[in-house]
PDB file of N, CA and C in Angstrom:
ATOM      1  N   UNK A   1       0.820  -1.183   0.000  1.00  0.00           N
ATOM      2  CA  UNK A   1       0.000   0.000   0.000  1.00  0.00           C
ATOM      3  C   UNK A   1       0.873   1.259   0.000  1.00  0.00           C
ATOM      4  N   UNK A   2       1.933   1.264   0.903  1.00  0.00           N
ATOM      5  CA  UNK A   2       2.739   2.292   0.640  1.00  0.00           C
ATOM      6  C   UNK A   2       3.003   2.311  -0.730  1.00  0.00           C
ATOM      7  N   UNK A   3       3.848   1.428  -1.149  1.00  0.00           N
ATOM      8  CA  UNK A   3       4.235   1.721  -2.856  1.00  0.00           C
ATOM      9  C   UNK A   3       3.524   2.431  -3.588  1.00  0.00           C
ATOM     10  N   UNK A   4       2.314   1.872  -3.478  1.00  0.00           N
ATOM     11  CA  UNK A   4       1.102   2.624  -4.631  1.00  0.00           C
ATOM     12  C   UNK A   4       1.230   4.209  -4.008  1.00  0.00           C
ATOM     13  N   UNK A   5       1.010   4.292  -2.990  1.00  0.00           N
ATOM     14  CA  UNK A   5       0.844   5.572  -2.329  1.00  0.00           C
ATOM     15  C   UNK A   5       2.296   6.975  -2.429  1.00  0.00           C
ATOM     16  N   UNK A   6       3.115   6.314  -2.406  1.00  0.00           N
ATOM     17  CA  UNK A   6       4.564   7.409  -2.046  1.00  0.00           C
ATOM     18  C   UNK A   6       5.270   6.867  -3.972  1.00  0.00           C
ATOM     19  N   UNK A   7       5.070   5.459  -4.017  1.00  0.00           N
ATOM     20  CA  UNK A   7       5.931   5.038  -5.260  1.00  0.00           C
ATOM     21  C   UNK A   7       5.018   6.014  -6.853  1.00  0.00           C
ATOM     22  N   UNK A   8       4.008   5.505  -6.535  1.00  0.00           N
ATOM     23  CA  UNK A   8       3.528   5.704  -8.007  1.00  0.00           C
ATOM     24  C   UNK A   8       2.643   7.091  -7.780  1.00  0.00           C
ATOM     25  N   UNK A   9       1.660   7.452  -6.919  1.00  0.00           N
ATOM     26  CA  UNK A   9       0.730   8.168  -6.706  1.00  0.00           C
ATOM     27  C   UNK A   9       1.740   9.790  -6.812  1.00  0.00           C
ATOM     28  N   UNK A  10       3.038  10.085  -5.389  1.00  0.00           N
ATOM     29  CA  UNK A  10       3.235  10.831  -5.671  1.00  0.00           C
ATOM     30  C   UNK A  10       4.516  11.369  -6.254  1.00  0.00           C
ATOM     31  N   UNK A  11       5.128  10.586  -6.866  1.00  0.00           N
ATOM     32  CA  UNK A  11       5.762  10.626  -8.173  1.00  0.00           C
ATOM     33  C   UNK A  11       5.379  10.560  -9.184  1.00  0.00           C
ATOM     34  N   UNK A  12       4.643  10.309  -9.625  1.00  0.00           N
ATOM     35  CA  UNK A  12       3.399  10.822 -10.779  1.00  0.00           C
ATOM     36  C   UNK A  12       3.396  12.022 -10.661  1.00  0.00           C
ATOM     37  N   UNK A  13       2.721  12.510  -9.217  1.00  0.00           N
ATOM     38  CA  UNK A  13       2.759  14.031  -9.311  1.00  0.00           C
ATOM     39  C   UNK A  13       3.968  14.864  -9.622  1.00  0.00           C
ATOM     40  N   UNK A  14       4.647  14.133  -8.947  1.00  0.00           N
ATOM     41  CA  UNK A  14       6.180  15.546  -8.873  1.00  0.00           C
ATOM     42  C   UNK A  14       6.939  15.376 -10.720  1.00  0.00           C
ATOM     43  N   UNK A  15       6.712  14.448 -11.014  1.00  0.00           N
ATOM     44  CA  UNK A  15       7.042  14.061 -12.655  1.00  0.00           C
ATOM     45  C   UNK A  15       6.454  15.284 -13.378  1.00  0.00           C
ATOM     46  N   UNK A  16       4.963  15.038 -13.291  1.00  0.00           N
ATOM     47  CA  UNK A  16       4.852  16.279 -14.119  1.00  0.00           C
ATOM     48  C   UNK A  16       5.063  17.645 -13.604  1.00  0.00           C
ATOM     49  N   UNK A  17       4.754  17.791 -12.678  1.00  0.00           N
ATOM     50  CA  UNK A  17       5.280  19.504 -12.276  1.00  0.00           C
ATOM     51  C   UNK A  17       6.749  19.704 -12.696  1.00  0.00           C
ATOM     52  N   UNK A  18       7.430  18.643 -12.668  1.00  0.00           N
ATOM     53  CA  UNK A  18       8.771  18.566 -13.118  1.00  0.00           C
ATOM     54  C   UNK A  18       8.535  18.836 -15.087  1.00  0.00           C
ATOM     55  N   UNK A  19       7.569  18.247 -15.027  1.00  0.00           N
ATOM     56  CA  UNK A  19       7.775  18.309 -16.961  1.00  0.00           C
ATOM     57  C   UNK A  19       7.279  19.391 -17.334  1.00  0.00           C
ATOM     58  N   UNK A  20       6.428  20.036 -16.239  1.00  0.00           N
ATOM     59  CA  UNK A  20       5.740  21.456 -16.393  1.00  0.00           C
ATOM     60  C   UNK A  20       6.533  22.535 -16.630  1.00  0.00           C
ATOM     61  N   UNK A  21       7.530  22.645 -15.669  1.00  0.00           N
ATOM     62  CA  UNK A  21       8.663  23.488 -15.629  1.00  0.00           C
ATOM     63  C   UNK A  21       9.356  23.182 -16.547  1.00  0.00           C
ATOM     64  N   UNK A  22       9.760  22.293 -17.151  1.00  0.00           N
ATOM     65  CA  UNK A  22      10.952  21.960 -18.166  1.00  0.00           C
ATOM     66  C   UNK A  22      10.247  21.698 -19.706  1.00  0.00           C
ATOM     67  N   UNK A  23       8.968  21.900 -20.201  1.00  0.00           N
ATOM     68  CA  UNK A  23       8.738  21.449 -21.718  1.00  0.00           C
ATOM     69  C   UNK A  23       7.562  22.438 -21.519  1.00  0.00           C
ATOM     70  N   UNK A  24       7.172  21.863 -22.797  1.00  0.00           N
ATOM     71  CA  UNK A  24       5.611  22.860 -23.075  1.00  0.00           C
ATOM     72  C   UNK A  24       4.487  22.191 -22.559  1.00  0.00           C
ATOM     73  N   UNK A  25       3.405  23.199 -21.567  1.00  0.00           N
ATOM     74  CA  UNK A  25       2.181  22.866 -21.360  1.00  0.00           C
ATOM     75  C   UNK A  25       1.539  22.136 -21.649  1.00  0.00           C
ATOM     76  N   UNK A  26       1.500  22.204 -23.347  1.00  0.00           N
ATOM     77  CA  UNK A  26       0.666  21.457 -23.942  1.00  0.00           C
ATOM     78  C   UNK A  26       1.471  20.067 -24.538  1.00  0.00           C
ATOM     79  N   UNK A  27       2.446  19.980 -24.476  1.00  0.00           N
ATOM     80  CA  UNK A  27       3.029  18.783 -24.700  1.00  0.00           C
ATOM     81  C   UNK A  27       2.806  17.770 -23.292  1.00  0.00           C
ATOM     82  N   UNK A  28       2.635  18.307 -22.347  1.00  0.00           N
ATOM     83  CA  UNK A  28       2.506  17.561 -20.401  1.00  0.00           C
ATOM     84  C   UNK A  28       1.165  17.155 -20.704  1.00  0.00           C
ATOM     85  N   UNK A  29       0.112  18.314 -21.026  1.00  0.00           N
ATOM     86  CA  UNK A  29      -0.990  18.093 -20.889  1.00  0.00           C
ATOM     87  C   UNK A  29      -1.500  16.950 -21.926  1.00  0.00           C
ATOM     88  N   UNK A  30      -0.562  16.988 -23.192  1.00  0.00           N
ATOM     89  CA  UNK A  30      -1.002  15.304 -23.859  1.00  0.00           C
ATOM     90  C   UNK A  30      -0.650  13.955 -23.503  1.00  0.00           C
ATOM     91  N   UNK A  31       0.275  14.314 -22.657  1.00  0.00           N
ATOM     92  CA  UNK A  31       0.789  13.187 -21.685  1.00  0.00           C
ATOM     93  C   UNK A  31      -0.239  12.567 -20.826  1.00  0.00           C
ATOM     94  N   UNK A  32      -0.224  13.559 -20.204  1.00  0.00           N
ATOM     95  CA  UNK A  32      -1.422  12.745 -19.255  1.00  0.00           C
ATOM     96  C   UNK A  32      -3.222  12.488 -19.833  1.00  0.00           C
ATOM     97  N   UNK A  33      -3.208  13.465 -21.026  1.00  0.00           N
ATOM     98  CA  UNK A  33      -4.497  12.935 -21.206  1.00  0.00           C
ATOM     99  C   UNK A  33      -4.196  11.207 -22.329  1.00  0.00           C
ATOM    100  N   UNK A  34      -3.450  11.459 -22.465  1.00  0.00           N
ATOM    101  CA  UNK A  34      -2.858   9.786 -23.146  1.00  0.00           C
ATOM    102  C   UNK A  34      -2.841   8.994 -22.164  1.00  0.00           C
ATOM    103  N   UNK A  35      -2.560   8.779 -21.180  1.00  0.00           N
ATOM    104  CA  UNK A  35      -2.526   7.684 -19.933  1.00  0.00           C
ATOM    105  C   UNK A  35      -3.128   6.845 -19.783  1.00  0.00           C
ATOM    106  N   UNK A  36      -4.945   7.406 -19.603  1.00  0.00           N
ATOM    107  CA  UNK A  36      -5.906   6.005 -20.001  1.00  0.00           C
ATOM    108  C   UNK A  36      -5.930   5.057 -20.759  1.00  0.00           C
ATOM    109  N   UNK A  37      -6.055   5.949 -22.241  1.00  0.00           N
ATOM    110  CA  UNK A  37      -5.423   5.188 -23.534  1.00  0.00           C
ATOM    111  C   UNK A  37      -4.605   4.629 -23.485  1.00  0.00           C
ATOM    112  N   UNK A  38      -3.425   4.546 -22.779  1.00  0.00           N
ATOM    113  CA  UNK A  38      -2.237   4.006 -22.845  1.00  0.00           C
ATOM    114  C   UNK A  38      -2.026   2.553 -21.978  1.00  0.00           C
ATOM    115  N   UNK A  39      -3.012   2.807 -20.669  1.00  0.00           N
ATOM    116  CA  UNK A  39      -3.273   2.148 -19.901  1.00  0.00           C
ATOM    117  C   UNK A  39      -4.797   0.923 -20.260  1.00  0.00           C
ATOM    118  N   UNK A  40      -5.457   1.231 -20.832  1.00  0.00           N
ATOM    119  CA  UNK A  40      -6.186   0.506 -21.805  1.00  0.00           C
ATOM    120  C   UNK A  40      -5.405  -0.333 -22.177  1.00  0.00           C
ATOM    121  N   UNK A  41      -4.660   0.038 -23.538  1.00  0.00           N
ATOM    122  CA  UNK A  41      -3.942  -0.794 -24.529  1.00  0.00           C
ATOM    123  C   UNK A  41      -3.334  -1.555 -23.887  1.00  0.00           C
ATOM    124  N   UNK A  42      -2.562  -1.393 -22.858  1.00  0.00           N
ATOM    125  CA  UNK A  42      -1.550  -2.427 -21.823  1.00  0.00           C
ATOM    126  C   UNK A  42      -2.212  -3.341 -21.714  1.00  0.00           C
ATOM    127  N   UNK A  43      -3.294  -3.303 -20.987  1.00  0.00           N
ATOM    128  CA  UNK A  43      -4.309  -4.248 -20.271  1.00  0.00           C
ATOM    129  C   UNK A  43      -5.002  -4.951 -20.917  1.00  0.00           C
ATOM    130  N   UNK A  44      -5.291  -4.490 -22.343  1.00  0.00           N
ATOM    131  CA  UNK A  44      -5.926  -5.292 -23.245  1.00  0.00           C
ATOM    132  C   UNK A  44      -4.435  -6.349 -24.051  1.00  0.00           C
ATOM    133  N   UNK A  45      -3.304  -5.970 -23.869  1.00  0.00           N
ATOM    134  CA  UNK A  45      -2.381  -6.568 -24.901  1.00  0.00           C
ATOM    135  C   UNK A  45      -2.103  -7.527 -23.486  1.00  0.00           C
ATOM    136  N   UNK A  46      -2.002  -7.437 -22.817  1.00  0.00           N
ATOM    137  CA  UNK A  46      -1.903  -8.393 -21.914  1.00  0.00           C
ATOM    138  C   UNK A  46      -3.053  -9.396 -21.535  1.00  0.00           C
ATOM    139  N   UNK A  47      -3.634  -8.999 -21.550  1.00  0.00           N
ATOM    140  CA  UNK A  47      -5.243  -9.967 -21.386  1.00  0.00           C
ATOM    141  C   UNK A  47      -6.100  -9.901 -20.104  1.00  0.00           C
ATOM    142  N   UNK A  48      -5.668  -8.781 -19.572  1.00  0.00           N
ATOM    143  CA  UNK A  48      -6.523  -8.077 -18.052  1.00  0.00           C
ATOM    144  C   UNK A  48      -7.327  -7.539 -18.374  1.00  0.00           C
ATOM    145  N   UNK A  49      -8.221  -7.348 -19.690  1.00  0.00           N
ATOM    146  CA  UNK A  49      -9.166  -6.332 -20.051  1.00  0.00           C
ATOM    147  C   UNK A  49      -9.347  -7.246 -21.500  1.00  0.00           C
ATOM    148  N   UNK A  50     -11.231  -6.355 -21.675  1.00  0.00           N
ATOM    149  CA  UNK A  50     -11.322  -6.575 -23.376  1.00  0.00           C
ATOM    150  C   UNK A  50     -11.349  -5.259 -23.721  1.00  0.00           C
ATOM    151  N   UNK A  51     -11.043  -5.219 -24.974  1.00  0.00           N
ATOM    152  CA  UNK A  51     -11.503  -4.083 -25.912  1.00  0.00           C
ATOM    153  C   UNK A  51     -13.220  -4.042 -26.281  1.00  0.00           C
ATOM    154  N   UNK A  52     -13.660  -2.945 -25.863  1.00  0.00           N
ATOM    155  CA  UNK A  52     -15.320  -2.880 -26.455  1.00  0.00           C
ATOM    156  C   UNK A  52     -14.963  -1.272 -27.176  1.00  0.00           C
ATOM    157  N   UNK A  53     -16.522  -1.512 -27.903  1.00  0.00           N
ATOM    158  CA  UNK A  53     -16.458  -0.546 -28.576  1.00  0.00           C
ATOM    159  C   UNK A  53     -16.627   1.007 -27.848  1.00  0.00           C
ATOM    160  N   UNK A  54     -17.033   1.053 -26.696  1.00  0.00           N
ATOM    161  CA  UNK A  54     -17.331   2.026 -26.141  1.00  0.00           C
ATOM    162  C   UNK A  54     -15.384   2.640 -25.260  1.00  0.00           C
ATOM    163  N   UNK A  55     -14.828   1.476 -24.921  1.00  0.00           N
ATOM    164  CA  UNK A  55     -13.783   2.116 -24.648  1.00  0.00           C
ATOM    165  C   UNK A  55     -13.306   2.351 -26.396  1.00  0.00           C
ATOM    166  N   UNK A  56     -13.161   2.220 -27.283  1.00  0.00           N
ATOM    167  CA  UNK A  56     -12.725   2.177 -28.801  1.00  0.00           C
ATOM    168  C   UNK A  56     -13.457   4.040 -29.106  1.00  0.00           C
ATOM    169  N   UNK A  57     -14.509   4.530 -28.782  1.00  0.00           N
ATOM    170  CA  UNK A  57     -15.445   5.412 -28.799  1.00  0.00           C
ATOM    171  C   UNK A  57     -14.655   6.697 -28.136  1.00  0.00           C
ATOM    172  N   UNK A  58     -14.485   6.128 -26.548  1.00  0.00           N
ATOM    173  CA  UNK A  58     -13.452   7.165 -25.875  1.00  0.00           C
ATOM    174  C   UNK A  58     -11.975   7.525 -26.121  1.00  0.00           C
ATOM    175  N   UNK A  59     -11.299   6.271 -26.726  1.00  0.00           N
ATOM    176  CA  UNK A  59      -9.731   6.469 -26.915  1.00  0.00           C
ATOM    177  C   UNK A  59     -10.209   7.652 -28.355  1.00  0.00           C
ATOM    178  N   UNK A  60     -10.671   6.822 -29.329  1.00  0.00           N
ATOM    179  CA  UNK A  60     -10.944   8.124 -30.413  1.00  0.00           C
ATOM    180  C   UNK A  60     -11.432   9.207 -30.111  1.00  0.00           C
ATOM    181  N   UNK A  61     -12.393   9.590 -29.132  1.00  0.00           N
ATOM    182  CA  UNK A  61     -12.653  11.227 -28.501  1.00  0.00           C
ATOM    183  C   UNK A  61     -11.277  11.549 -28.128  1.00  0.00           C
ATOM    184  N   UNK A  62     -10.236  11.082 -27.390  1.00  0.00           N
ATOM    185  CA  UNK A  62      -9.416  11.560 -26.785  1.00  0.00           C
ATOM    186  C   UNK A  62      -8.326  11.496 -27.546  1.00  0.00           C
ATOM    187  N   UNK A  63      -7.793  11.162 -29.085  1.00  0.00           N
ATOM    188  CA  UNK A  63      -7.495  11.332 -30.246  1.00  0.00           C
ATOM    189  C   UNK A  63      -7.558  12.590 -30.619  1.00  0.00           C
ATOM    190  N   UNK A  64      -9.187  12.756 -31.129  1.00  0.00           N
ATOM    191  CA  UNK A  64      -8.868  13.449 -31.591  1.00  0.00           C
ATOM    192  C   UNK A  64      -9.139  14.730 -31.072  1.00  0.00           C
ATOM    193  N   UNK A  65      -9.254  14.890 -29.730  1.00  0.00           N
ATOM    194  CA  UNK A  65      -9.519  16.008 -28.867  1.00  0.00           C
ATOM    195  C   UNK A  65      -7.878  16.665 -28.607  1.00  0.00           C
ATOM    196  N   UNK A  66      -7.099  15.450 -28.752  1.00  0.00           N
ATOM    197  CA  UNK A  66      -5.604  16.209 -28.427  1.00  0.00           C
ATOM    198  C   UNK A  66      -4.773  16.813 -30.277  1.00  0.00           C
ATOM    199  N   UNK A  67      -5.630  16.545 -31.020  1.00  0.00           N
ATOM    200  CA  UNK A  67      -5.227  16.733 -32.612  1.00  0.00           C
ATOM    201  C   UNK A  67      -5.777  18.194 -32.995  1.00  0.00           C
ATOM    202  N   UNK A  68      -7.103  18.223 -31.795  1.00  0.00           N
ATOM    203  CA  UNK A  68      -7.637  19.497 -32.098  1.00  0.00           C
ATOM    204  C   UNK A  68      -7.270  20.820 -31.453  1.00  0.00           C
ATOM    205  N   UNK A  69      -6.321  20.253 -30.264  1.00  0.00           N
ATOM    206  CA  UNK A  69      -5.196  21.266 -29.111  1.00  0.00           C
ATOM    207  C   UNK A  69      -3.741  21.256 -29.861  1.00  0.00           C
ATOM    208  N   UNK A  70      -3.578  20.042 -30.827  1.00  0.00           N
ATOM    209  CA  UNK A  70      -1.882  20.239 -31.383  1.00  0.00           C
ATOM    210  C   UNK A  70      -1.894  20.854 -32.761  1.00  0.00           C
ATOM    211  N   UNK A  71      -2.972  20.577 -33.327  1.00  0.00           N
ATOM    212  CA  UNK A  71      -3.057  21.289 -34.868  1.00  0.00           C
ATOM    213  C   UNK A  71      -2.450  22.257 -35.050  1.00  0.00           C
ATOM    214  N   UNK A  72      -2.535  23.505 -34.305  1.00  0.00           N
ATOM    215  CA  UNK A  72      -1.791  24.767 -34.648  1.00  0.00           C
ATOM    216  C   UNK A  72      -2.639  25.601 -35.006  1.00  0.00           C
ATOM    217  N   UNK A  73      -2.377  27.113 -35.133  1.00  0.00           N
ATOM    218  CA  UNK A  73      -3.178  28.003 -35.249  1.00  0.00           C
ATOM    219  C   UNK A  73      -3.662  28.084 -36.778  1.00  0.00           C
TER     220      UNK A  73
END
């Protein structure tokens, strides 16, 4: 329980405030909105999860929601 708690929970945090300060906003902020997605795919390539269409529904909202923040002016 510690681990999860001090290992991953708040080093997670200090990572990005760390990436905050050192890269662009919006490059952090696609980071973490990729995570689920990312964390999905793991779980499904491993076999802890299925793929449905409704998570398939959300990874593509969150596609192309970060295509519509990186596009450019």
């Amino acid at each position: 329980m510690g681990y999860v708690i001090a290992g991953i929970t708040i080093l997670a945090y200090l990572l990005n405030a760390w990436a905050l300060q050192n890269s662009n906003s919006t490059t952090v902020g696609s980071y973490i909105y990729l995570q689920p997605l990312l964390a999905t795919l793991i779980a499904v390539s491993l076999g802890m999860d299925h793929l449905t269409w409704e998570k398939l529904a959300f990874g593509l909202l969150i596609v192309f929601g970060l295509w519509l923040v990186n596009k450019g002016r």
